[in-house]
PDB file of N, CA and C in Angstrom:
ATOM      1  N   UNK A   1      33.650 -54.007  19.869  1.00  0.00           N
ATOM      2  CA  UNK A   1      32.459 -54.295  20.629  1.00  0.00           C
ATOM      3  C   UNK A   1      32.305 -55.803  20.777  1.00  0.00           C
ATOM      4  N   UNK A   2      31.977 -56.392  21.935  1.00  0.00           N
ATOM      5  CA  UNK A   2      31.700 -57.696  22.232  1.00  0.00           C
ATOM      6  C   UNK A   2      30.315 -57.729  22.652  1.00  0.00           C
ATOM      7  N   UNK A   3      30.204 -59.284  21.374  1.00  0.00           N
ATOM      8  CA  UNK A   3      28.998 -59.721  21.988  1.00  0.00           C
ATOM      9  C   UNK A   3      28.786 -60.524  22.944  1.00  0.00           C
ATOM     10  N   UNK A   4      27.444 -60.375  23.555  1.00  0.00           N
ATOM     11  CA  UNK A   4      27.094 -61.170  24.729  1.00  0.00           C
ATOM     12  C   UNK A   4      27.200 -62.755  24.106  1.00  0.00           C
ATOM     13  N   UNK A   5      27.324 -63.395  24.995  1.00  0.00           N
ATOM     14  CA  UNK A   5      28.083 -64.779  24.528  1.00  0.00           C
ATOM     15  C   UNK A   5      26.726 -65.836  24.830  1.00  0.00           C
ATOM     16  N   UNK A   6      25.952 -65.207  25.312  1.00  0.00           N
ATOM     17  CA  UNK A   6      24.928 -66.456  25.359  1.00  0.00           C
ATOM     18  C   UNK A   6      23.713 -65.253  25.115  1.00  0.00           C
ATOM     19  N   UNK A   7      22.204 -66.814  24.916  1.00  0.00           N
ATOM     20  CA  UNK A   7      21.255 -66.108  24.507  1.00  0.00           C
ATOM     21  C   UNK A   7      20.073 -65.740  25.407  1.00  0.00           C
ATOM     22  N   UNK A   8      19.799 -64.440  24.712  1.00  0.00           N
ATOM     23  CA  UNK A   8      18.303 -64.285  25.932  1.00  0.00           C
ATOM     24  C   UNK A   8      17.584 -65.222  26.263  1.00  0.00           C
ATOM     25  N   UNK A   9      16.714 -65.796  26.623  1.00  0.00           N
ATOM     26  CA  UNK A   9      16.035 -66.445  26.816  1.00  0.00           C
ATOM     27  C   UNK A   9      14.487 -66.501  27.919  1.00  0.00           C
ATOM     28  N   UNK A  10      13.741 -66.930  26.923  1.00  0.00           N
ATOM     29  CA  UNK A  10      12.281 -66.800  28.052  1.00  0.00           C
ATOM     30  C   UNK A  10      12.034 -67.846  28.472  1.00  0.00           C
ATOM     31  N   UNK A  11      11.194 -68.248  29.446  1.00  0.00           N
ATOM     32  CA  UNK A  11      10.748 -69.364  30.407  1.00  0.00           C
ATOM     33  C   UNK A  11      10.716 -70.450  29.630  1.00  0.00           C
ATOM     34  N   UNK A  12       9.975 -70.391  28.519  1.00  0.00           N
ATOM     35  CA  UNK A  12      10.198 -71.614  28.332  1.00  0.00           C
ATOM     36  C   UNK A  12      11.394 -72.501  27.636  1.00  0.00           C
ATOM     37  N   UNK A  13      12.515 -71.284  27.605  1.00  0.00           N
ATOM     38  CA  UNK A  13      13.727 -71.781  26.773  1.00  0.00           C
ATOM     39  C   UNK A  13      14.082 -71.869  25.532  1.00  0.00           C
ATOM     40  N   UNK A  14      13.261 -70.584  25.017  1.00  0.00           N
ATOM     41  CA  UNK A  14      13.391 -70.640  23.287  1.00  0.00           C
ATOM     42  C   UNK A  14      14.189 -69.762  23.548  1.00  0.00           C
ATOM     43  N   UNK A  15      15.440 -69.475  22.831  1.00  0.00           N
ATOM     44  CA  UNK A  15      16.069 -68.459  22.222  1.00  0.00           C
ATOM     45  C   UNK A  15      15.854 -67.378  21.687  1.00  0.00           C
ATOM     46  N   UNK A  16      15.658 -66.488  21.643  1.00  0.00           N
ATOM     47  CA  UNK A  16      14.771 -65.239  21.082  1.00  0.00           C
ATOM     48  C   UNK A  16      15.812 -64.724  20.156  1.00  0.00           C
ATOM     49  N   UNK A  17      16.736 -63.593  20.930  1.00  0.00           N
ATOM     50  CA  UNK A  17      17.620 -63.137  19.928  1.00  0.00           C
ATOM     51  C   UNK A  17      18.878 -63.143  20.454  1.00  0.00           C
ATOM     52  N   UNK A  18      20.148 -62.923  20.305  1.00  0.00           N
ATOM     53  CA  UNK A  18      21.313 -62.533  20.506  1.00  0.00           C
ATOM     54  C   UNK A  18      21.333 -61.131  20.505  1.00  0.00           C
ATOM     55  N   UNK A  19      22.328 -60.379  21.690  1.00  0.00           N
ATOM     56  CA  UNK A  19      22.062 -58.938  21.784  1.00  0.00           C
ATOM     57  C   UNK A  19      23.653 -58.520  21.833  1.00  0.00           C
ATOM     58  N   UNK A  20      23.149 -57.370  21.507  1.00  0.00           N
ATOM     59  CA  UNK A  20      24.849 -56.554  21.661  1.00  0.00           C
ATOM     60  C   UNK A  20      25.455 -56.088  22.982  1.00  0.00           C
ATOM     61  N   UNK A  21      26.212 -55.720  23.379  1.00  0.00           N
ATOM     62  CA  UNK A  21      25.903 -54.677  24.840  1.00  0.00           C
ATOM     63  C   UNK A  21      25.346 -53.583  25.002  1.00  0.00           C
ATOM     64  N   UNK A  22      25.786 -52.903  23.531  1.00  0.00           N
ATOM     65  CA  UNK A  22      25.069 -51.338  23.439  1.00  0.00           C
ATOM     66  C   UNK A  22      23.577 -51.585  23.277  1.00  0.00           C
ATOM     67  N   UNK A  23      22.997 -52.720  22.371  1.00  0.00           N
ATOM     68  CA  UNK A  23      21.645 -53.086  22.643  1.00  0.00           C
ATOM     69  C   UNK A  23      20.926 -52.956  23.498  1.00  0.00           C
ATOM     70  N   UNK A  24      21.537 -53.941  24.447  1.00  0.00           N
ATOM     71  CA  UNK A  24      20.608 -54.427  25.840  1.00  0.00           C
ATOM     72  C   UNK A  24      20.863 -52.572  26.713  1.00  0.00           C
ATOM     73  N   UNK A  25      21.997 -52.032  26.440  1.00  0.00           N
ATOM     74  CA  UNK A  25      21.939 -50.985  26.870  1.00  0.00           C
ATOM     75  C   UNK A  25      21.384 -49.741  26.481  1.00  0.00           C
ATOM     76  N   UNK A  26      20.809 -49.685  25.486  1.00  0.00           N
ATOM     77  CA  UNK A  26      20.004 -48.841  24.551  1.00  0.00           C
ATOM     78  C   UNK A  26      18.228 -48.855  25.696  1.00  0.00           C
ATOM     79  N   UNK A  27      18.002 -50.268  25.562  1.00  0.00           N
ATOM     80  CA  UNK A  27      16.400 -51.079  26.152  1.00  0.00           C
ATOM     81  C   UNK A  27      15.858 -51.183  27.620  1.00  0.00           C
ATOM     82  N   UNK A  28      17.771 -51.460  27.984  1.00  0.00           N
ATOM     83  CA  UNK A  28      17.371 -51.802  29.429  1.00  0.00           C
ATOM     84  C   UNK A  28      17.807 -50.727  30.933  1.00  0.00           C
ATOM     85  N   UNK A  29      17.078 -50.388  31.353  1.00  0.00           N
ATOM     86  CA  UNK A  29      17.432 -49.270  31.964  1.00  0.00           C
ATOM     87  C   UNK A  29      16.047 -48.147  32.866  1.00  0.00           C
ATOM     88  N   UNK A  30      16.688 -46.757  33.023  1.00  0.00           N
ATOM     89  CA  UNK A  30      15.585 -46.576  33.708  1.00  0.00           C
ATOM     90  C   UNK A  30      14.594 -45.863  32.831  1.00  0.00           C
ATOM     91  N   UNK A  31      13.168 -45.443  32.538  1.00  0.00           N
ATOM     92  CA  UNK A  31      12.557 -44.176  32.022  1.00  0.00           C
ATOM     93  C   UNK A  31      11.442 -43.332  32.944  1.00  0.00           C
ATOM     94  N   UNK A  32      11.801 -42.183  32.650  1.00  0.00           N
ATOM     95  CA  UNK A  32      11.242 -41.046  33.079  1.00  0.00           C
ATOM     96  C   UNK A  32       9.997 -40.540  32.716  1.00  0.00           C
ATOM     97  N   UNK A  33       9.086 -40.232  33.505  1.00  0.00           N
ATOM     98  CA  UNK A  33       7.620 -39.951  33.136  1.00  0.00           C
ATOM     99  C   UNK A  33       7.547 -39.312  33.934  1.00  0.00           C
ATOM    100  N   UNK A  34       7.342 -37.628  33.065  1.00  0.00           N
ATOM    101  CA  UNK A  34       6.627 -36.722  33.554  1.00  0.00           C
ATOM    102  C   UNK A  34       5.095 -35.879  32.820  1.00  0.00           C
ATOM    103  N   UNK A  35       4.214 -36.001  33.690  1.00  0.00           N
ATOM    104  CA  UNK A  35       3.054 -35.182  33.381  1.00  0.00           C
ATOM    105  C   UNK A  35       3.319 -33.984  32.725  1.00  0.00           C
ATOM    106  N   UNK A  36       2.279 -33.188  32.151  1.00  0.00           N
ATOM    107  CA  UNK A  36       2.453 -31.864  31.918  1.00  0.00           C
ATOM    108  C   UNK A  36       1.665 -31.087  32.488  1.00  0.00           C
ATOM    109  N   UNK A  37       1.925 -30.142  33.322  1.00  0.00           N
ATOM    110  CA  UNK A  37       0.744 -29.535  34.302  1.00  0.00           C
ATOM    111  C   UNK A  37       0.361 -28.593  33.463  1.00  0.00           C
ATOM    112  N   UNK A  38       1.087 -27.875  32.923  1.00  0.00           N
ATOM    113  CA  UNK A  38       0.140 -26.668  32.233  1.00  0.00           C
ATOM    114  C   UNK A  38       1.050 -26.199  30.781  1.00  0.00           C
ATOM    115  N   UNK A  39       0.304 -25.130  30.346  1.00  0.00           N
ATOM    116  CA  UNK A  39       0.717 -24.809  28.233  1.00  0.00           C
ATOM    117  C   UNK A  39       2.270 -24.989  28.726  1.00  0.00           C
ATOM    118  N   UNK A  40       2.665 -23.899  29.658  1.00  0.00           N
ATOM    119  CA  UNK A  40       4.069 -23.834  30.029  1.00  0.00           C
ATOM    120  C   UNK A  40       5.545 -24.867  30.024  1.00  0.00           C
ATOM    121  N   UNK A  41       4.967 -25.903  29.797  1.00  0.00           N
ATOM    122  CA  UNK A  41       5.598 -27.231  30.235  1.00  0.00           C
ATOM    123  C   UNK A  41       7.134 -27.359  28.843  1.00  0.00           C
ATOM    124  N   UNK A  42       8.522 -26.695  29.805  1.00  0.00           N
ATOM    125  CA  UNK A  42       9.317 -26.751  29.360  1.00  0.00           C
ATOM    126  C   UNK A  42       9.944 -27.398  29.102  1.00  0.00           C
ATOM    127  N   UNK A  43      10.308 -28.241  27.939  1.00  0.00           N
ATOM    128  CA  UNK A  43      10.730 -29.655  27.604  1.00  0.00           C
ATOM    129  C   UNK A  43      12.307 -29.736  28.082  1.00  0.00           C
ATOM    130  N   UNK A  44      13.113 -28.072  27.036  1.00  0.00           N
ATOM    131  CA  UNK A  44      14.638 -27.928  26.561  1.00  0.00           C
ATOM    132  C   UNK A  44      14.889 -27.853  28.204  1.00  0.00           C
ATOM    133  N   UNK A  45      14.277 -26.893  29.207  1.00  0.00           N
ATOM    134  CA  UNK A  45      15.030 -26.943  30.130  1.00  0.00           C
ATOM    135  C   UNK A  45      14.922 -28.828  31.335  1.00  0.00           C
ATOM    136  N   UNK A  46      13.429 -29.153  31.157  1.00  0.00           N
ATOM    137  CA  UNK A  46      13.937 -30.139  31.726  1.00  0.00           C
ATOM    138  C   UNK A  46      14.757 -31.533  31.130  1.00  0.00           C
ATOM    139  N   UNK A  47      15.237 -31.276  30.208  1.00  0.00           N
ATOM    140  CA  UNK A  47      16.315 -32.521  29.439  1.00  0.00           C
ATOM    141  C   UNK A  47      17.797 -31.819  29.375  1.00  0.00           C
ATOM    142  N   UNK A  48      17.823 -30.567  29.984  1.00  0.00           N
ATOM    143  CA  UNK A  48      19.072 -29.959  30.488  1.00  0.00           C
ATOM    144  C   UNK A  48      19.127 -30.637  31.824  1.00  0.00           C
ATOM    145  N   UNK A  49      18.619 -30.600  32.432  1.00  0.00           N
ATOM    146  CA  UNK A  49      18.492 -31.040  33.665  1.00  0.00           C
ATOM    147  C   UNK A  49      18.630 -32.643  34.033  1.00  0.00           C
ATOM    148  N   UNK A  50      17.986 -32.959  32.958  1.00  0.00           N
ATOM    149  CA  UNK A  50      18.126 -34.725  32.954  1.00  0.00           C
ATOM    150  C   UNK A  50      19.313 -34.820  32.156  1.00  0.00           C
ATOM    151  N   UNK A  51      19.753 -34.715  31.593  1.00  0.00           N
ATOM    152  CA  UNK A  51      21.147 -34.656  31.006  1.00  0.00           C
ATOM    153  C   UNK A  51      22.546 -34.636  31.869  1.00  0.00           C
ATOM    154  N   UNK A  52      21.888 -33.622  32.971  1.00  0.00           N
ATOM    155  CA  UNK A  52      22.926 -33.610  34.264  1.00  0.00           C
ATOM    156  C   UNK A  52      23.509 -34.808  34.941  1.00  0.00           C
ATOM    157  N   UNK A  53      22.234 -35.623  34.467  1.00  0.00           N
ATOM    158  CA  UNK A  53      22.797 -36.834  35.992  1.00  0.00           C
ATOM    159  C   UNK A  53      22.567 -37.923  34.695  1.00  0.00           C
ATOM    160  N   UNK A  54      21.747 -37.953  33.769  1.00  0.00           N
ATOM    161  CA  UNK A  54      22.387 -38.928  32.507  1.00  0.00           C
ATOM    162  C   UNK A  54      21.956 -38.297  31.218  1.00  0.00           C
ATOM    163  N   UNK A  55      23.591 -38.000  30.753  1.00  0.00           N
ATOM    164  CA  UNK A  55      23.993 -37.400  29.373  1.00  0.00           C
ATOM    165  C   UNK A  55      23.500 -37.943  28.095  1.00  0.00           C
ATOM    166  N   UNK A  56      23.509 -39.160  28.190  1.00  0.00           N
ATOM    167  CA  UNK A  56      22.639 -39.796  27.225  1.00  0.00           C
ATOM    168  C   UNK A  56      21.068 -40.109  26.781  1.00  0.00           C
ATOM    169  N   UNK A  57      20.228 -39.162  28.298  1.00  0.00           N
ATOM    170  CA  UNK A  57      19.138 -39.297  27.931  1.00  0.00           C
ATOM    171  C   UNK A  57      18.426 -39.156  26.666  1.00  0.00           C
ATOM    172  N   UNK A  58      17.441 -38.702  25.881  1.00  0.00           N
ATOM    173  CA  UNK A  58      16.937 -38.932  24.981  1.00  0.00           C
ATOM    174  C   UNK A  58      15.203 -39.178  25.214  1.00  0.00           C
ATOM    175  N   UNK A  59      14.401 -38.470  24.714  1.00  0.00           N
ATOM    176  CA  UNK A  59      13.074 -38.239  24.550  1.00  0.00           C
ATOM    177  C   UNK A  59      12.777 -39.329  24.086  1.00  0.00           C
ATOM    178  N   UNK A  60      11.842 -39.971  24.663  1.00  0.00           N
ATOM    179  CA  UNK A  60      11.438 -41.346  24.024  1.00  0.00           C
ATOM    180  C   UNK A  60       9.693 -41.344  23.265  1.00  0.00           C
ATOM    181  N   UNK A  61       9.339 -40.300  23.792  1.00  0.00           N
ATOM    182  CA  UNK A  61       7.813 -40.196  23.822  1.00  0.00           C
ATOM    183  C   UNK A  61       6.967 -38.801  23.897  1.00  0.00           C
ATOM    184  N   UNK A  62       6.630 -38.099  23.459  1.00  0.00           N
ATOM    185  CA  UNK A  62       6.091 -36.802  23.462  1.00  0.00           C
ATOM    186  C   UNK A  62       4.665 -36.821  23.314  1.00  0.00           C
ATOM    187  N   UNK A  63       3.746 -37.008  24.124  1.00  0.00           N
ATOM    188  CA  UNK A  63       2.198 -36.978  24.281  1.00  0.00           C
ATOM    189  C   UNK A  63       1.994 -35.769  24.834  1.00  0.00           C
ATOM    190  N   UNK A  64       0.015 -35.342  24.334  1.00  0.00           N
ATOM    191  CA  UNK A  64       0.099 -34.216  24.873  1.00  0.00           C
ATOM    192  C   UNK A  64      -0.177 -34.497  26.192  1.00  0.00           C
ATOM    193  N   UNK A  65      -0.391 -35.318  27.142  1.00  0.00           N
ATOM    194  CA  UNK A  65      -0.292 -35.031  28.959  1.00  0.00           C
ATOM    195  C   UNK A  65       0.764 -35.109  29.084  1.00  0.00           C
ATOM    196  N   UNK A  66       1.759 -36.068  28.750  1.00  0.00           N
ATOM    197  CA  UNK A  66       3.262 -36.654  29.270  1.00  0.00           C
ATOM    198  C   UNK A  66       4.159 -36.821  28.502  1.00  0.00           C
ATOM    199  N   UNK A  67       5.103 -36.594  28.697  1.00  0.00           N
ATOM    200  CA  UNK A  67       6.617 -37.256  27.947  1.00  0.00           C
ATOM    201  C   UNK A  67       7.662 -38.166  28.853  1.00  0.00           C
ATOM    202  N   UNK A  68       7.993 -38.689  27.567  1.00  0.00           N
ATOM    203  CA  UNK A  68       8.759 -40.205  28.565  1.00  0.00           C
ATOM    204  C   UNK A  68      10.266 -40.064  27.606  1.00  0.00           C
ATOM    205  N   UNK A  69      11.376 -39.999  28.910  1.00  0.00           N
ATOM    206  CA  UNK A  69      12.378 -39.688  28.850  1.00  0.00           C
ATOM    207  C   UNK A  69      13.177 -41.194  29.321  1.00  0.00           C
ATOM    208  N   UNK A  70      13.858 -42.159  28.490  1.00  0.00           N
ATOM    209  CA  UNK A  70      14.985 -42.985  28.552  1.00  0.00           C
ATOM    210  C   UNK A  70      16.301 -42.600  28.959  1.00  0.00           C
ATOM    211  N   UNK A  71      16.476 -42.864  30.309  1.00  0.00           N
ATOM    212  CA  UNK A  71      17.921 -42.452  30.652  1.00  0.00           C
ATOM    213  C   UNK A  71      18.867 -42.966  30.496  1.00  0.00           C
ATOM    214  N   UNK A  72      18.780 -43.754  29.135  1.00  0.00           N
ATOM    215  CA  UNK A  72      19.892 -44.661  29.115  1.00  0.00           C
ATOM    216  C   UNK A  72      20.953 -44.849  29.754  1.00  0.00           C
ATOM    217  N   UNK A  73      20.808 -45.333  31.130  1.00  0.00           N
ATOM    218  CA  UNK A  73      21.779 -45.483  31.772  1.00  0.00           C
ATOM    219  C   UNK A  73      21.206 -46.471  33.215  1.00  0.00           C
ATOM    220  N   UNK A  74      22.147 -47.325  33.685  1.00  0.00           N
ATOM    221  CA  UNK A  74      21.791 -48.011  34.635  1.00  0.00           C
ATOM    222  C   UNK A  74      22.711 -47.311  35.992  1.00  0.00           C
ATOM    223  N   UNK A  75      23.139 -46.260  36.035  1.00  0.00           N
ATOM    224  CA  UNK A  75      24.040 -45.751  36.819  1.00  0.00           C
ATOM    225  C   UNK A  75      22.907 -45.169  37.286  1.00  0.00           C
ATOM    226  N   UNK A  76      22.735 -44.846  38.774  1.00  0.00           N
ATOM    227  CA  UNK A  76      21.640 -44.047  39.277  1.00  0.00           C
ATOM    228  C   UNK A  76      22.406 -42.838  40.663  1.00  0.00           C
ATOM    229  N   UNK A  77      23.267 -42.763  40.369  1.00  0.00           N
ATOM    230  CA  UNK A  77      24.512 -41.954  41.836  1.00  0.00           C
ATOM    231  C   UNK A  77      23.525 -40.634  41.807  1.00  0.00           C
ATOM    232  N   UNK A  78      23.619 -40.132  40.431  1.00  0.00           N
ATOM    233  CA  UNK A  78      23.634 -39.087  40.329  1.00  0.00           C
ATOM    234  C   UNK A  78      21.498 -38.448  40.322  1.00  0.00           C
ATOM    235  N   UNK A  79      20.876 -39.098  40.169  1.00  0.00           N
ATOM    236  CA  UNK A  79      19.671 -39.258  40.308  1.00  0.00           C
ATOM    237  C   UNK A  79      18.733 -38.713  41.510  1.00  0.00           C
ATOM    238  N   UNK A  80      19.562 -38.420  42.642  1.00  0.00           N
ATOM    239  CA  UNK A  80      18.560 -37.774  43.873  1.00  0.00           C
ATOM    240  C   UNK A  80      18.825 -36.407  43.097  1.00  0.00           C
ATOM    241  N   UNK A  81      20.142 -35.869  42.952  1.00  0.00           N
ATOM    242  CA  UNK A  81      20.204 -34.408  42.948  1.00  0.00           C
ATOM    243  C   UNK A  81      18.868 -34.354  41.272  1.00  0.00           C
ATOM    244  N   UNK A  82      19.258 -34.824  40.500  1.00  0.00           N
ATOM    245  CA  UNK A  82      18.077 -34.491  39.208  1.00  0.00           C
ATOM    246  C   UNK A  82      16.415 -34.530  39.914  1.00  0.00           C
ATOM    247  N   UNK A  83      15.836 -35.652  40.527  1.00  0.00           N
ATOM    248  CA  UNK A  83      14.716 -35.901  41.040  1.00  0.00           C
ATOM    249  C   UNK A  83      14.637 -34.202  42.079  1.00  0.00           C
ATOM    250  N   UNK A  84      15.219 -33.609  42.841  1.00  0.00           N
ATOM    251  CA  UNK A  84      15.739 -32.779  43.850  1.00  0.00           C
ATOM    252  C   UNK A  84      15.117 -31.428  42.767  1.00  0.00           C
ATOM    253  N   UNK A  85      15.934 -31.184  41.588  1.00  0.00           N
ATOM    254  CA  UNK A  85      16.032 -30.196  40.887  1.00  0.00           C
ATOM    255  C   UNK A  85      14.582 -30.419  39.981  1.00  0.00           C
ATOM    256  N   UNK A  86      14.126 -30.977  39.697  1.00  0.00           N
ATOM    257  CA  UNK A  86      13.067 -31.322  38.832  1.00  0.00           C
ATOM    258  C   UNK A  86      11.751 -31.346  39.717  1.00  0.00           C
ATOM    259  N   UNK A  87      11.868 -31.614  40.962  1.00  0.00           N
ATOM    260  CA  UNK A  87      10.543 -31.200  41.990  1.00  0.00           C
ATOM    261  C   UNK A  87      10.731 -29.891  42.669  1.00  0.00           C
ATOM    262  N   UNK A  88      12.198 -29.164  42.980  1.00  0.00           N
ATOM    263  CA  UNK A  88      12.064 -27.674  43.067  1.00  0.00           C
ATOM    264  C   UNK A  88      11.650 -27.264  41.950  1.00  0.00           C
ATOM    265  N   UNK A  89      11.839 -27.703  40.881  1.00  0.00           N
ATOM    266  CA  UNK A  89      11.261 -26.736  39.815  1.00  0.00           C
ATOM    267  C   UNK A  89      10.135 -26.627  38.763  1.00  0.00           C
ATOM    268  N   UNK A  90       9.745 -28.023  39.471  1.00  0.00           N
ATOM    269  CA  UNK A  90       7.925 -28.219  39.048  1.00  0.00           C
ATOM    270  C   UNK A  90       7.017 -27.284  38.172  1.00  0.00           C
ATOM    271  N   UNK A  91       7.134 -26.006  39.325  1.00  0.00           N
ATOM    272  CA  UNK A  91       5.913 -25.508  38.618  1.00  0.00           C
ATOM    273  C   UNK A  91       6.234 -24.421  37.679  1.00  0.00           C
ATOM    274  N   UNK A  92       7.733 -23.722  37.840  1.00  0.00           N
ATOM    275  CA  UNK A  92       8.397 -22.784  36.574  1.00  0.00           C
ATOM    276  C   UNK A  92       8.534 -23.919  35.795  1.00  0.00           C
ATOM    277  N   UNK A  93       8.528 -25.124  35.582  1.00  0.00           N
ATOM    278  CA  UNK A  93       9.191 -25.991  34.093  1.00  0.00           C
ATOM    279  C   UNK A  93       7.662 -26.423  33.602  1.00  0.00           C
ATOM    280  N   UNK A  94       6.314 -26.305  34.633  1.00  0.00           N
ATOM    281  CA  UNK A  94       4.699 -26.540  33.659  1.00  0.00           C
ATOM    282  C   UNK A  94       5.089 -28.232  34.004  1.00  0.00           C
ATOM    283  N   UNK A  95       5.906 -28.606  34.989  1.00  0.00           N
ATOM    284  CA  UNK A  95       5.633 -29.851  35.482  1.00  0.00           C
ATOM    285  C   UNK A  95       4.522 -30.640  36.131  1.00  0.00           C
ATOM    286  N   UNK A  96       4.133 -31.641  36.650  1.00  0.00           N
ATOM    287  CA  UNK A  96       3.440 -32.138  37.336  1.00  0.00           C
ATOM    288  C   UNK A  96       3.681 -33.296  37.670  1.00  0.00           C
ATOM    289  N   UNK A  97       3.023 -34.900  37.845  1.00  0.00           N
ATOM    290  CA  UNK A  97       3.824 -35.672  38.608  1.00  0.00           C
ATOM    291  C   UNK A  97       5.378 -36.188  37.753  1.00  0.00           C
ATOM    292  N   UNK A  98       5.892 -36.580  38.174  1.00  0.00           N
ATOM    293  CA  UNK A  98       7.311 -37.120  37.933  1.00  0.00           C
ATOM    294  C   UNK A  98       7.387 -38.619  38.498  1.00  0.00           C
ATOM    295  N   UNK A  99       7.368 -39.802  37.649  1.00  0.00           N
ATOM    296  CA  UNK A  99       8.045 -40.835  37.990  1.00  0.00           C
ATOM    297  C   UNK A  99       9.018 -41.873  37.252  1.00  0.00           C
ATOM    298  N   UNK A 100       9.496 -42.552  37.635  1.00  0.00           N
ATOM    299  CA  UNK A 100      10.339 -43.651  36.944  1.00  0.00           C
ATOM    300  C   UNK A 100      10.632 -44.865  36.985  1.00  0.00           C
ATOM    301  N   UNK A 101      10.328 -45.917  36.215  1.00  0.00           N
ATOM    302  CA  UNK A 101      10.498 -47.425  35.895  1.00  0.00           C
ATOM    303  C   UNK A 101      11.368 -47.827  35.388  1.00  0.00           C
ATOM    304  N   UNK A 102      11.480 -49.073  35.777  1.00  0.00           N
ATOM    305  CA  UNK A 102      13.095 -49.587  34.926  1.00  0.00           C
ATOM    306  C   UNK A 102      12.587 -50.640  33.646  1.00  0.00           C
ATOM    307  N   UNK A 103      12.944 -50.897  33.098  1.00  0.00           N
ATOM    308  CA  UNK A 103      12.569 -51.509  31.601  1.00  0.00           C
ATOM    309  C   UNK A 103      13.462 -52.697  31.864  1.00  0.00           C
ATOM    310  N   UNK A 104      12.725 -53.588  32.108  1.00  0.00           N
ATOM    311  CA  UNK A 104      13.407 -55.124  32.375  1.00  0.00           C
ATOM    312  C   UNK A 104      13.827 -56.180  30.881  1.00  0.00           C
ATOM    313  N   UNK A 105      13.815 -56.932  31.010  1.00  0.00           N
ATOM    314  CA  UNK A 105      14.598 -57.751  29.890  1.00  0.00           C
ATOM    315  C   UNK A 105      13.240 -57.905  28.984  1.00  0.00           C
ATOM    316  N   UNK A 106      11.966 -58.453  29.701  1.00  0.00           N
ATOM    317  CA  UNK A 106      10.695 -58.326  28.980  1.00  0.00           C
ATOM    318  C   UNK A 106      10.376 -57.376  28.077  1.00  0.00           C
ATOM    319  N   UNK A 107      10.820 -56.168  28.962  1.00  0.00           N
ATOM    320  CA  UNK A 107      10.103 -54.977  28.219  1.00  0.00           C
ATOM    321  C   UNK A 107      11.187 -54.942  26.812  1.00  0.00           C
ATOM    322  N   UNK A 108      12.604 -55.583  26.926  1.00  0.00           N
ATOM    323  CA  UNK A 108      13.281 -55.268  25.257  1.00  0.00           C
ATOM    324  C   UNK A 108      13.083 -56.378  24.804  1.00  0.00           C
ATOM    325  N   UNK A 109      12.127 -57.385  24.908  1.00  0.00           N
ATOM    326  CA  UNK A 109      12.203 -58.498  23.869  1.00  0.00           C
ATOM    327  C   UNK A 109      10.679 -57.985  23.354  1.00  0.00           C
ATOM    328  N   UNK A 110       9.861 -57.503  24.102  1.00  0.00           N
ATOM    329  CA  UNK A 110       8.686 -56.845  23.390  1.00  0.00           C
ATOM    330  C   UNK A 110       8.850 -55.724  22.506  1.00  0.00           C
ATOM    331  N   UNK A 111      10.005 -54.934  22.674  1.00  0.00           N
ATOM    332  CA  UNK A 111      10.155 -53.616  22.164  1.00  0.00           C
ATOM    333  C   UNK A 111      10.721 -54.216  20.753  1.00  0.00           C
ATOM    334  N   UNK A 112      12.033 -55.076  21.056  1.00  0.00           N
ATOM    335  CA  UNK A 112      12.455 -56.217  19.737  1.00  0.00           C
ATOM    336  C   UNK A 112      11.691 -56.387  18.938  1.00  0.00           C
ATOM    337  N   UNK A 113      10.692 -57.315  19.174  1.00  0.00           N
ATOM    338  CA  UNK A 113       9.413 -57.998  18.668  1.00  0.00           C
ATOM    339  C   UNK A 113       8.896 -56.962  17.285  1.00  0.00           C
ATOM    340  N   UNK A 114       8.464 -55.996  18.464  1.00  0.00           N
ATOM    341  CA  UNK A 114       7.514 -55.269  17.652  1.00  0.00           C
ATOM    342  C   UNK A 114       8.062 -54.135  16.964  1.00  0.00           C
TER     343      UNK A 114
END
């Protein structure tokens, strides 16, 4: 494994930390937020489903309205057909809205941090 050869850095030019690749790739990337519409709200089948288009996903968050799913992955090819399969199947999986953000360099020096 190689490390990244230079350092993060914030605006004002302090050095924060040195990162790995699998690090920054663990942090940085897209996550998944879906509502829970009703009792029904099937977790196993929709992380079969997210698994499809990235294998490495992983549950990041389990609240009772929402769960937030890390797709660890910056590859997005495969992402219409999952988004596709996950809004046909909304209301058999106890879904409701569905969206997704990308977790920028900020969001892993805060996640670091704390």
């Amino acid at each position: 494994m190689q490390l990244v050869k230079r350092y993060i850095r914030i605006k004002e030019g302090i050095s924060v930390f040195k990162t790995h690749l699998d690090f920054s790739r663990t942090y940085v990337g897209y996550v998944l937020t879906i509502t829970k519409a009703s009792r029904k709200f099937n977790l196993a089948e929709i992380m079969a489903i997210v698994k499809e288009a990235a294998p490495e996903a992983e549950l990041e968050d389990d609240k009772q309205q929402d769960v937030r799913i890390s797709l660890k992955s910056l590859e997005c090819k495969k992402f219409a057909p999952m988004f596709e399969a996950l809004e046909n199947s909304n209301k058999k999986l106890g879904a409701g809205n569905i969206g997704v953000t990308v977790a920028s360099m900020k969001d892993v020096y805060i996640k670091y941090v704390t």
